[in-house]
Protein backbone atom coordinates (compact mmCIF):
# COMPACT_ATOMS: atom_id res chain seq x y z
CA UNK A 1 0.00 0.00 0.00
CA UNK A 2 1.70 3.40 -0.84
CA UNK A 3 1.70 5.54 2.18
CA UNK A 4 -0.14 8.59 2.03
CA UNK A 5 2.01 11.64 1.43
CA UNK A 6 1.55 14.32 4.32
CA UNK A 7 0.27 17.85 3.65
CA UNK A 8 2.92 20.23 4.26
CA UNK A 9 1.36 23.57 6.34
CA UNK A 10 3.40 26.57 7.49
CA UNK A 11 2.91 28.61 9.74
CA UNK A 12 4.34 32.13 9.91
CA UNK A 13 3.97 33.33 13.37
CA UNK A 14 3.52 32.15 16.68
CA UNK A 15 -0.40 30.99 17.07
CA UNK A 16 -2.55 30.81 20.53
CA UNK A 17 -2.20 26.96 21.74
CA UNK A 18 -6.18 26.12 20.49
CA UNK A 19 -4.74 26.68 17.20
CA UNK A 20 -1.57 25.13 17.53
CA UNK A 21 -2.83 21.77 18.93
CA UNK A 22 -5.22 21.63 15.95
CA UNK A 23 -2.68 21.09 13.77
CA UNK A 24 -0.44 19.08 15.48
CA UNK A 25 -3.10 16.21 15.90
CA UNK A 26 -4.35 16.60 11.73
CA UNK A 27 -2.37 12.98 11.00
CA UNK A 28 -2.32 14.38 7.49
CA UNK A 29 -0.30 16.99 7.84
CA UNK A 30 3.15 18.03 8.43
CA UNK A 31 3.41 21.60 10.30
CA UNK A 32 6.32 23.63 10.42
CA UNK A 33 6.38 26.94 12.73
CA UNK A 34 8.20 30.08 12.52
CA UNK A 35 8.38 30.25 16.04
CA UNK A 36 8.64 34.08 16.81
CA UNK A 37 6.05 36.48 18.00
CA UNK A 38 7.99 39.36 15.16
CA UNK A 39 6.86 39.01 11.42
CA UNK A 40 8.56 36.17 9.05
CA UNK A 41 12.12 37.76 7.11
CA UNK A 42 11.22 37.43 3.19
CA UNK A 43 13.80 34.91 2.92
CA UNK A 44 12.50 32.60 5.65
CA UNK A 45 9.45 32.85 4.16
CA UNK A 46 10.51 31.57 0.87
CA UNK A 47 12.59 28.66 2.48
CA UNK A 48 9.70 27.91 4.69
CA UNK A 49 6.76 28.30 1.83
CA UNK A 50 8.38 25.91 -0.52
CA UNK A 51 6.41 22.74 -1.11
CA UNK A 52 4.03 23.87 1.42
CA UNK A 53 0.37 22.70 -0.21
CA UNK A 54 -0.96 26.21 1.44
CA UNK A 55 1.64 27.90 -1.40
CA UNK A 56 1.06 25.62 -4.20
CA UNK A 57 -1.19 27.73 -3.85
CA UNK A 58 -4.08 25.49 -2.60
CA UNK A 59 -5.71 27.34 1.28
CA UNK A 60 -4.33 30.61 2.61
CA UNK A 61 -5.95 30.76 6.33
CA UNK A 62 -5.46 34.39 8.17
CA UNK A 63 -5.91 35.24 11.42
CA UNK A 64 -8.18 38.53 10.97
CA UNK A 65 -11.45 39.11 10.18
CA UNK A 66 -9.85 42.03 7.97
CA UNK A 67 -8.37 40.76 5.01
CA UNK A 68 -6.90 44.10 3.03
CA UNK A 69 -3.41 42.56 3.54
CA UNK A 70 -4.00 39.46 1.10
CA UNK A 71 -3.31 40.12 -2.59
CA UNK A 72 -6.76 39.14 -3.65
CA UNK A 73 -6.93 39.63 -7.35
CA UNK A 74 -3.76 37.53 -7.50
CA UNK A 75 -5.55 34.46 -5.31
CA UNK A 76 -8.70 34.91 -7.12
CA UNK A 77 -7.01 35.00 -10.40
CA UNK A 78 -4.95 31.49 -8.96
CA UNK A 79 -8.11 29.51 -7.68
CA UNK A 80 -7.33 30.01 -4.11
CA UNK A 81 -9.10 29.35 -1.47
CA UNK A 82 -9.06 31.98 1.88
CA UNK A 83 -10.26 31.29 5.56
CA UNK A 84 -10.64 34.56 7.71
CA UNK A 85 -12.23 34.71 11.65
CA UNK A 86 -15.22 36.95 11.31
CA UNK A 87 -17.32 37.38 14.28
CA UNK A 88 -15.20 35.42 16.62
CA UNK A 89 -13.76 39.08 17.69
CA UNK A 90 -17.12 41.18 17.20
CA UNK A 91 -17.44 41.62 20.92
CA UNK A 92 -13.89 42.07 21.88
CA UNK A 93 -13.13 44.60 19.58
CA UNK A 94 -16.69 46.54 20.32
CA UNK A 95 -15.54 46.34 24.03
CA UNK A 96 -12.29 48.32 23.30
CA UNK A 97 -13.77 50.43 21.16
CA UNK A 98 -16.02 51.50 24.15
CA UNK A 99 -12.64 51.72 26.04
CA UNK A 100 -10.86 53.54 24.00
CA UNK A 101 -13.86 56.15 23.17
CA UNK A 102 -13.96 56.48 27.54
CA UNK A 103 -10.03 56.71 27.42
CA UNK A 104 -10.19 59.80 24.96
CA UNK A 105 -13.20 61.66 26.06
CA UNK A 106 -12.65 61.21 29.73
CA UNK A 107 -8.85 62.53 29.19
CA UNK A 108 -7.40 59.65 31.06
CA UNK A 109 -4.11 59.37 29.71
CA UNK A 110 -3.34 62.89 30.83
CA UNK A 111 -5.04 62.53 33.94
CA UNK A 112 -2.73 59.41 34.53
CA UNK A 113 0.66 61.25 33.41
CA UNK A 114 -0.56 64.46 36.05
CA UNK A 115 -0.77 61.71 39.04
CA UNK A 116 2.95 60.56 37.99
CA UNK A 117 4.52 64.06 37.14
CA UNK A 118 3.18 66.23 40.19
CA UNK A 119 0.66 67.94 38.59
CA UNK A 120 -2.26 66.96 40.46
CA UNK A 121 -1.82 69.90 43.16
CA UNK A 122 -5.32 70.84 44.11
CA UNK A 123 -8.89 70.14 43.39
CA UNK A 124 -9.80 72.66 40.19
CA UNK A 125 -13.16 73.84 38.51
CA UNK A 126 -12.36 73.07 34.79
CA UNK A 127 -8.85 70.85 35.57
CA UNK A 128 -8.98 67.83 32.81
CA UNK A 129 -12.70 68.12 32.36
CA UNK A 130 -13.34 65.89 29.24
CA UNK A 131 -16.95 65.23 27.79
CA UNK A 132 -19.42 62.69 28.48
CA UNK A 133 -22.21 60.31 26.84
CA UNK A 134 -25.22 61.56 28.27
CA UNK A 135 -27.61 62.64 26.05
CA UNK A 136 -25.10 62.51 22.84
CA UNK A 137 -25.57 61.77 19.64
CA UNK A 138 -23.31 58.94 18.46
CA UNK A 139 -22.12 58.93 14.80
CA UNK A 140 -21.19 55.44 13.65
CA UNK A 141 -19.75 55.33 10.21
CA UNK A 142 -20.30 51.02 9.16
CA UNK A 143 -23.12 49.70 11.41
CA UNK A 144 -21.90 45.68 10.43
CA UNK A 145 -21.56 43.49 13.07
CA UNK A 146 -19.00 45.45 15.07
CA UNK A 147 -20.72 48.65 14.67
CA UNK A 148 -23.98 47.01 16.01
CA UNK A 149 -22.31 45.60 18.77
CA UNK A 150 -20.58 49.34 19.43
CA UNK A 151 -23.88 51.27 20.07
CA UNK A 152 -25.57 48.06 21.79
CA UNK A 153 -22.93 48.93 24.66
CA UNK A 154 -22.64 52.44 24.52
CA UNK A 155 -26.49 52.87 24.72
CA UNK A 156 -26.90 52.23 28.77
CA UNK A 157 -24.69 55.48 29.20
CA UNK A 158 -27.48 57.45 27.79
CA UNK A 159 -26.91 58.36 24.47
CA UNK A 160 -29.75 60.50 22.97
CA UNK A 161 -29.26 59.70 19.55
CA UNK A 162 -27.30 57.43 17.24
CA UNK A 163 -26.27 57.84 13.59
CA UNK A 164 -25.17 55.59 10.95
CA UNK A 165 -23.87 55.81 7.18
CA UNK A 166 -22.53 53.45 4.94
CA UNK A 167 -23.41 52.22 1.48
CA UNK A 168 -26.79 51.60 1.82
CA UNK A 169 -29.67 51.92 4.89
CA UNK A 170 -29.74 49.36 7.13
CA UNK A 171 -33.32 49.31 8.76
CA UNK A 172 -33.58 46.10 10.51
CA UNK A 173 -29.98 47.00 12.01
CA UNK A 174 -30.59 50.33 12.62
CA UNK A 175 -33.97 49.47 14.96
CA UNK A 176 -32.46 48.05 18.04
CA UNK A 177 -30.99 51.42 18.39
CA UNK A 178 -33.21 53.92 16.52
CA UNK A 179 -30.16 54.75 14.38
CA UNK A 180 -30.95 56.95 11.92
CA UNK A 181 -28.90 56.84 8.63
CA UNK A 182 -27.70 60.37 7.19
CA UNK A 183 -24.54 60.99 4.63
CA UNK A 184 -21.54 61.37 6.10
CA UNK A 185 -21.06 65.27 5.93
CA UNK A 186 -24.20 65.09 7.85
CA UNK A 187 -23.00 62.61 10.66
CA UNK A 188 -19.99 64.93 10.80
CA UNK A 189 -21.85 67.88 11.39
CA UNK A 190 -24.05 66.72 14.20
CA UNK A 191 -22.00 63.83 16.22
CA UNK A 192 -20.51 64.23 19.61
CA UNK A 193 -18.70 61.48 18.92
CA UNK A 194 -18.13 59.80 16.01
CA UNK A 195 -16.84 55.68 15.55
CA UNK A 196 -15.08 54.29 12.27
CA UNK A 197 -15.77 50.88 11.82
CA UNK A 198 -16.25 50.21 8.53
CA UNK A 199 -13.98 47.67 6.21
CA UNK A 200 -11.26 49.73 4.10
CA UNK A 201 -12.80 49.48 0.54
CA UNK A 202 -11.37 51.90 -2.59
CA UNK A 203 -15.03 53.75 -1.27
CA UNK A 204 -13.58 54.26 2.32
CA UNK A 205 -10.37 54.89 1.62
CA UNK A 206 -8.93 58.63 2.98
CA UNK A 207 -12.87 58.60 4.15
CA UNK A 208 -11.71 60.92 6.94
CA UNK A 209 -10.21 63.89 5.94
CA UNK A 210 -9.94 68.13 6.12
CA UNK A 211 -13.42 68.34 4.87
CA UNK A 212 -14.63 65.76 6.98
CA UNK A 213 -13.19 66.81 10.18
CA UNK A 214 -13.84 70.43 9.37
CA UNK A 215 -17.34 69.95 9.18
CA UNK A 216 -17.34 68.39 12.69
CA UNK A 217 -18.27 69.94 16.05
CA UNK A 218 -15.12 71.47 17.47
CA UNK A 219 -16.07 69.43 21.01
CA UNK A 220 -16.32 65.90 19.01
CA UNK A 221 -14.21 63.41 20.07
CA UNK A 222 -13.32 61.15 16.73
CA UNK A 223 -12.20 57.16 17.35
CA UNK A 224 -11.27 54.79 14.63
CA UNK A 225 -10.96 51.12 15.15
CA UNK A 226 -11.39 50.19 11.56
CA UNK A 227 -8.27 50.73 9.40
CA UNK A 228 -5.77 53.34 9.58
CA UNK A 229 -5.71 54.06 5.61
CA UNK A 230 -10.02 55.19 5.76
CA UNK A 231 -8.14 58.09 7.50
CA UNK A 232 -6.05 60.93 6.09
CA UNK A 233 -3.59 60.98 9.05
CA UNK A 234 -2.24 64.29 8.44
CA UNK A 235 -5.35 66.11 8.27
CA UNK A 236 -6.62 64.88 11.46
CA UNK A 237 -3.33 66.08 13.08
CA UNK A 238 -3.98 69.26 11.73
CA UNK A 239 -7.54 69.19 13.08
CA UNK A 240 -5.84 67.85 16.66
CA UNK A 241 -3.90 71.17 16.55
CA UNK A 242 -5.39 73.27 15.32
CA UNK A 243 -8.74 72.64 17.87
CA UNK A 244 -10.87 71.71 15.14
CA UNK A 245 -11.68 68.87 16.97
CA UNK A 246 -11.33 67.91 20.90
CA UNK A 247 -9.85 64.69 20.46
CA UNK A 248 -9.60 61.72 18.64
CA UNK A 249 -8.79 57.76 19.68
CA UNK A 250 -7.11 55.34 17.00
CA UNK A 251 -6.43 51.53 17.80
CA UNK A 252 -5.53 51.62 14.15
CA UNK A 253 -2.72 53.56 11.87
CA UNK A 254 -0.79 54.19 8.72
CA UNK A 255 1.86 52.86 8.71
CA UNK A 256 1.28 50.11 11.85
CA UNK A 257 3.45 50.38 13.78
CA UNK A 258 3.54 54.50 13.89
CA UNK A 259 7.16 55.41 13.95
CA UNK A 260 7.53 56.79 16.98
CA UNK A 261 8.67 60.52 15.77
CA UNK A 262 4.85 60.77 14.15
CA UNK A 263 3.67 64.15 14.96
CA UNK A 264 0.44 62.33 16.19
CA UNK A 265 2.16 61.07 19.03
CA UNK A 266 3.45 64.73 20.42
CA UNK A 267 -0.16 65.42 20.67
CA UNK A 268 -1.95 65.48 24.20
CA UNK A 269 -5.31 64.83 22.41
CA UNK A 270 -4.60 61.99 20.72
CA UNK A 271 -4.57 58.18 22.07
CA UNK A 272 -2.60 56.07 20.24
CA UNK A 273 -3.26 52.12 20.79
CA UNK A 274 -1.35 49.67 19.41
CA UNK A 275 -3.74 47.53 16.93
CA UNK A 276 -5.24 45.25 20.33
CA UNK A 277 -8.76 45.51 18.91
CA UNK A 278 -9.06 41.69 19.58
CA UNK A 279 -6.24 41.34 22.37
CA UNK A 280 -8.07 39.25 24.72
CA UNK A 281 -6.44 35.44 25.35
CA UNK A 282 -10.34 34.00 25.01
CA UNK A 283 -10.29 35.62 21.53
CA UNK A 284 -6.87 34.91 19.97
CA UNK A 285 -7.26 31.43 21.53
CA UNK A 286 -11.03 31.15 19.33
CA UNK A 287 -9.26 33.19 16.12
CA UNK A 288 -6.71 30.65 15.99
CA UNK A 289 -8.99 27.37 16.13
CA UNK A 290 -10.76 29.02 13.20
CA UNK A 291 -8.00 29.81 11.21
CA UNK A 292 -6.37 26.41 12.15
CA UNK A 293 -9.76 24.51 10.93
CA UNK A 294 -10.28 26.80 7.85
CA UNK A 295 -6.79 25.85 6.65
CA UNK A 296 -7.51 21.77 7.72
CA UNK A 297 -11.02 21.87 5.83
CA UNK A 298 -9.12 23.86 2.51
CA UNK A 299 -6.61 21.15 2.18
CA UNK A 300 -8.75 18.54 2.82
CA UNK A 301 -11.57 19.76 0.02
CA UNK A 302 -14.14 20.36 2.65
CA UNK A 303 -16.66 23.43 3.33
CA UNK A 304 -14.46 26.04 5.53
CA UNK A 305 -16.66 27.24 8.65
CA UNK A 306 -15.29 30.76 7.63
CA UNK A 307 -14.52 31.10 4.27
CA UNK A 308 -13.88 34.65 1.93
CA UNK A 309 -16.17 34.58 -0.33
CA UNK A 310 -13.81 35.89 -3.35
């Protein structure tokens, strides 16, 4: 009997252990690991990629539920198959977005480096007053699943209003919250606070710039958890500046990581996160089962539980 010739699947970061022991018990496959949390050097990657049935090109699997970073044309164009982790991180990501929106608006992080620097002397009027929920109007530019799950926490602080926009109305959505859906020089003009969490699409791309954030109330606090590029970076640090607007939140940039001599980070009105959307060990644990049975059911010619849709 001619023994059956192992899948070859690599791996090109250090996965959460659900994932990992997935693949180590698939008896039909071989795994190799680039074991290191940093990204794979283009040479590794070659060595590592070579005879691998994910490259031959038969299943990419990613780790996201954002997917701008695969050359799609190029795998549609090939016949490839692509597993992604939609959402698995809807709530995580909603939660810090609700975190992040507090950390801005409350002026936290200046509040923090005041404790640690001596300049918390004495109680004052007006010291660090930020600006609160209560009887706001929300803006919400993408009401999908993690803009749904945004305003479904951010209602019990008493938001008056919320708004939506995005490419087309989305009543049965929109109910749950009474969201009304207006353009998006409209949302601009009337939100107190205004969320991006829409996909990055040629439509979305450099959505956020001077004319948006002129149009915007110069107390709105601005937070984008979506993708760095559906903002124009330099026109929201002119709007930071230049008090255009009070302050704005970004768990998302262009480039990632932001060198660290950006003139967004000399800003006292701007928080800077990281990309930890999803950084909780529940979720990376559940992203990397997915991605570890999308990329078992590709190889094996089975239906992916998450699959692109190309």
């Amino acid at each position: 009997m001619r023994p059956v010739r192992l899948m070859k699947v690599f791996v090109t970061r250090r996965i959460p252990a659900e994932g990992r022991v997935a693949l180590a018990r698939a008896a039909d496959c071989e795994v190799e690991q680039w074991d290191s949390d940093e990204p794979i050097p283009a040479k590794e990657l070659e060595r590592g990629v070579a005879g691998a049935h994910g490259a031959n090109l038969k299943v990419i699997s990613t780790m996201s539920v954002g997917f701008d970073h695969l050359a799609l044309d190029e795998i549609k164009k090939r016949g490839i198959r692509v597993g992604y982790t939609p959402d698995v991180l809807t709530d995580t990501t909603a939660e810090l977005a609700v975190s992040l929106l507090l950390t801005t608006c409350r002026r936290l992080p200046e509040a923090i480096e005041e404790v640690k620097n001596g300049g918390w002397t004495s109680w004052k009027p007006l010291w660090l007053c930020g600006y609160g929920l209560t009887q706001s109007t929300v803006g919400i530019i993408g009401l999908g699943r993690i803009g749904q799950a945004i305003a479904r926490r951010l209602k019990p602080f008493g938001v008056q209003r919320f708004l939506y926009t995005g490419r087309q109305p989305r009543p049965e959505e929109a109910a749950e919250f009474q969201a009304e859906f207006v353009s998006t020089p409209e949302l601009a003009a009337q939100s107190d606070f205004i969320i991006v969490a829409c996909s990055l699409t040629p439509a979305t791309e450099g959505l956020c710039n001077k004319d948006f954030f002129q149009k915007m109330k110069e107390t709105a606090v601005f937070i984008n958890i979506s993708r760095g590029d559906v903002v124009n970076q330099d026109d929201l640090y002119q709007a930071l500046a230049s008090g255009k607007i009070a302050a704005a939140g970004l768990d998302v940039t262009s480039p990632e990581p932001l060198p660290t001599n950006h003139p967004l980070l000399t800003l006292k009105n701007c928080v800077i996160l990281p990309h930890i959307g999803s950084a909780t060990y529940r979720t990376r644990n559940t992203m990397s089962l997915l991605a570890a049975n999308n990329l078992l059911a590709g190889l094996r010619g089975e239906p992916m539980p998450s699959e692109l849709k190309l």
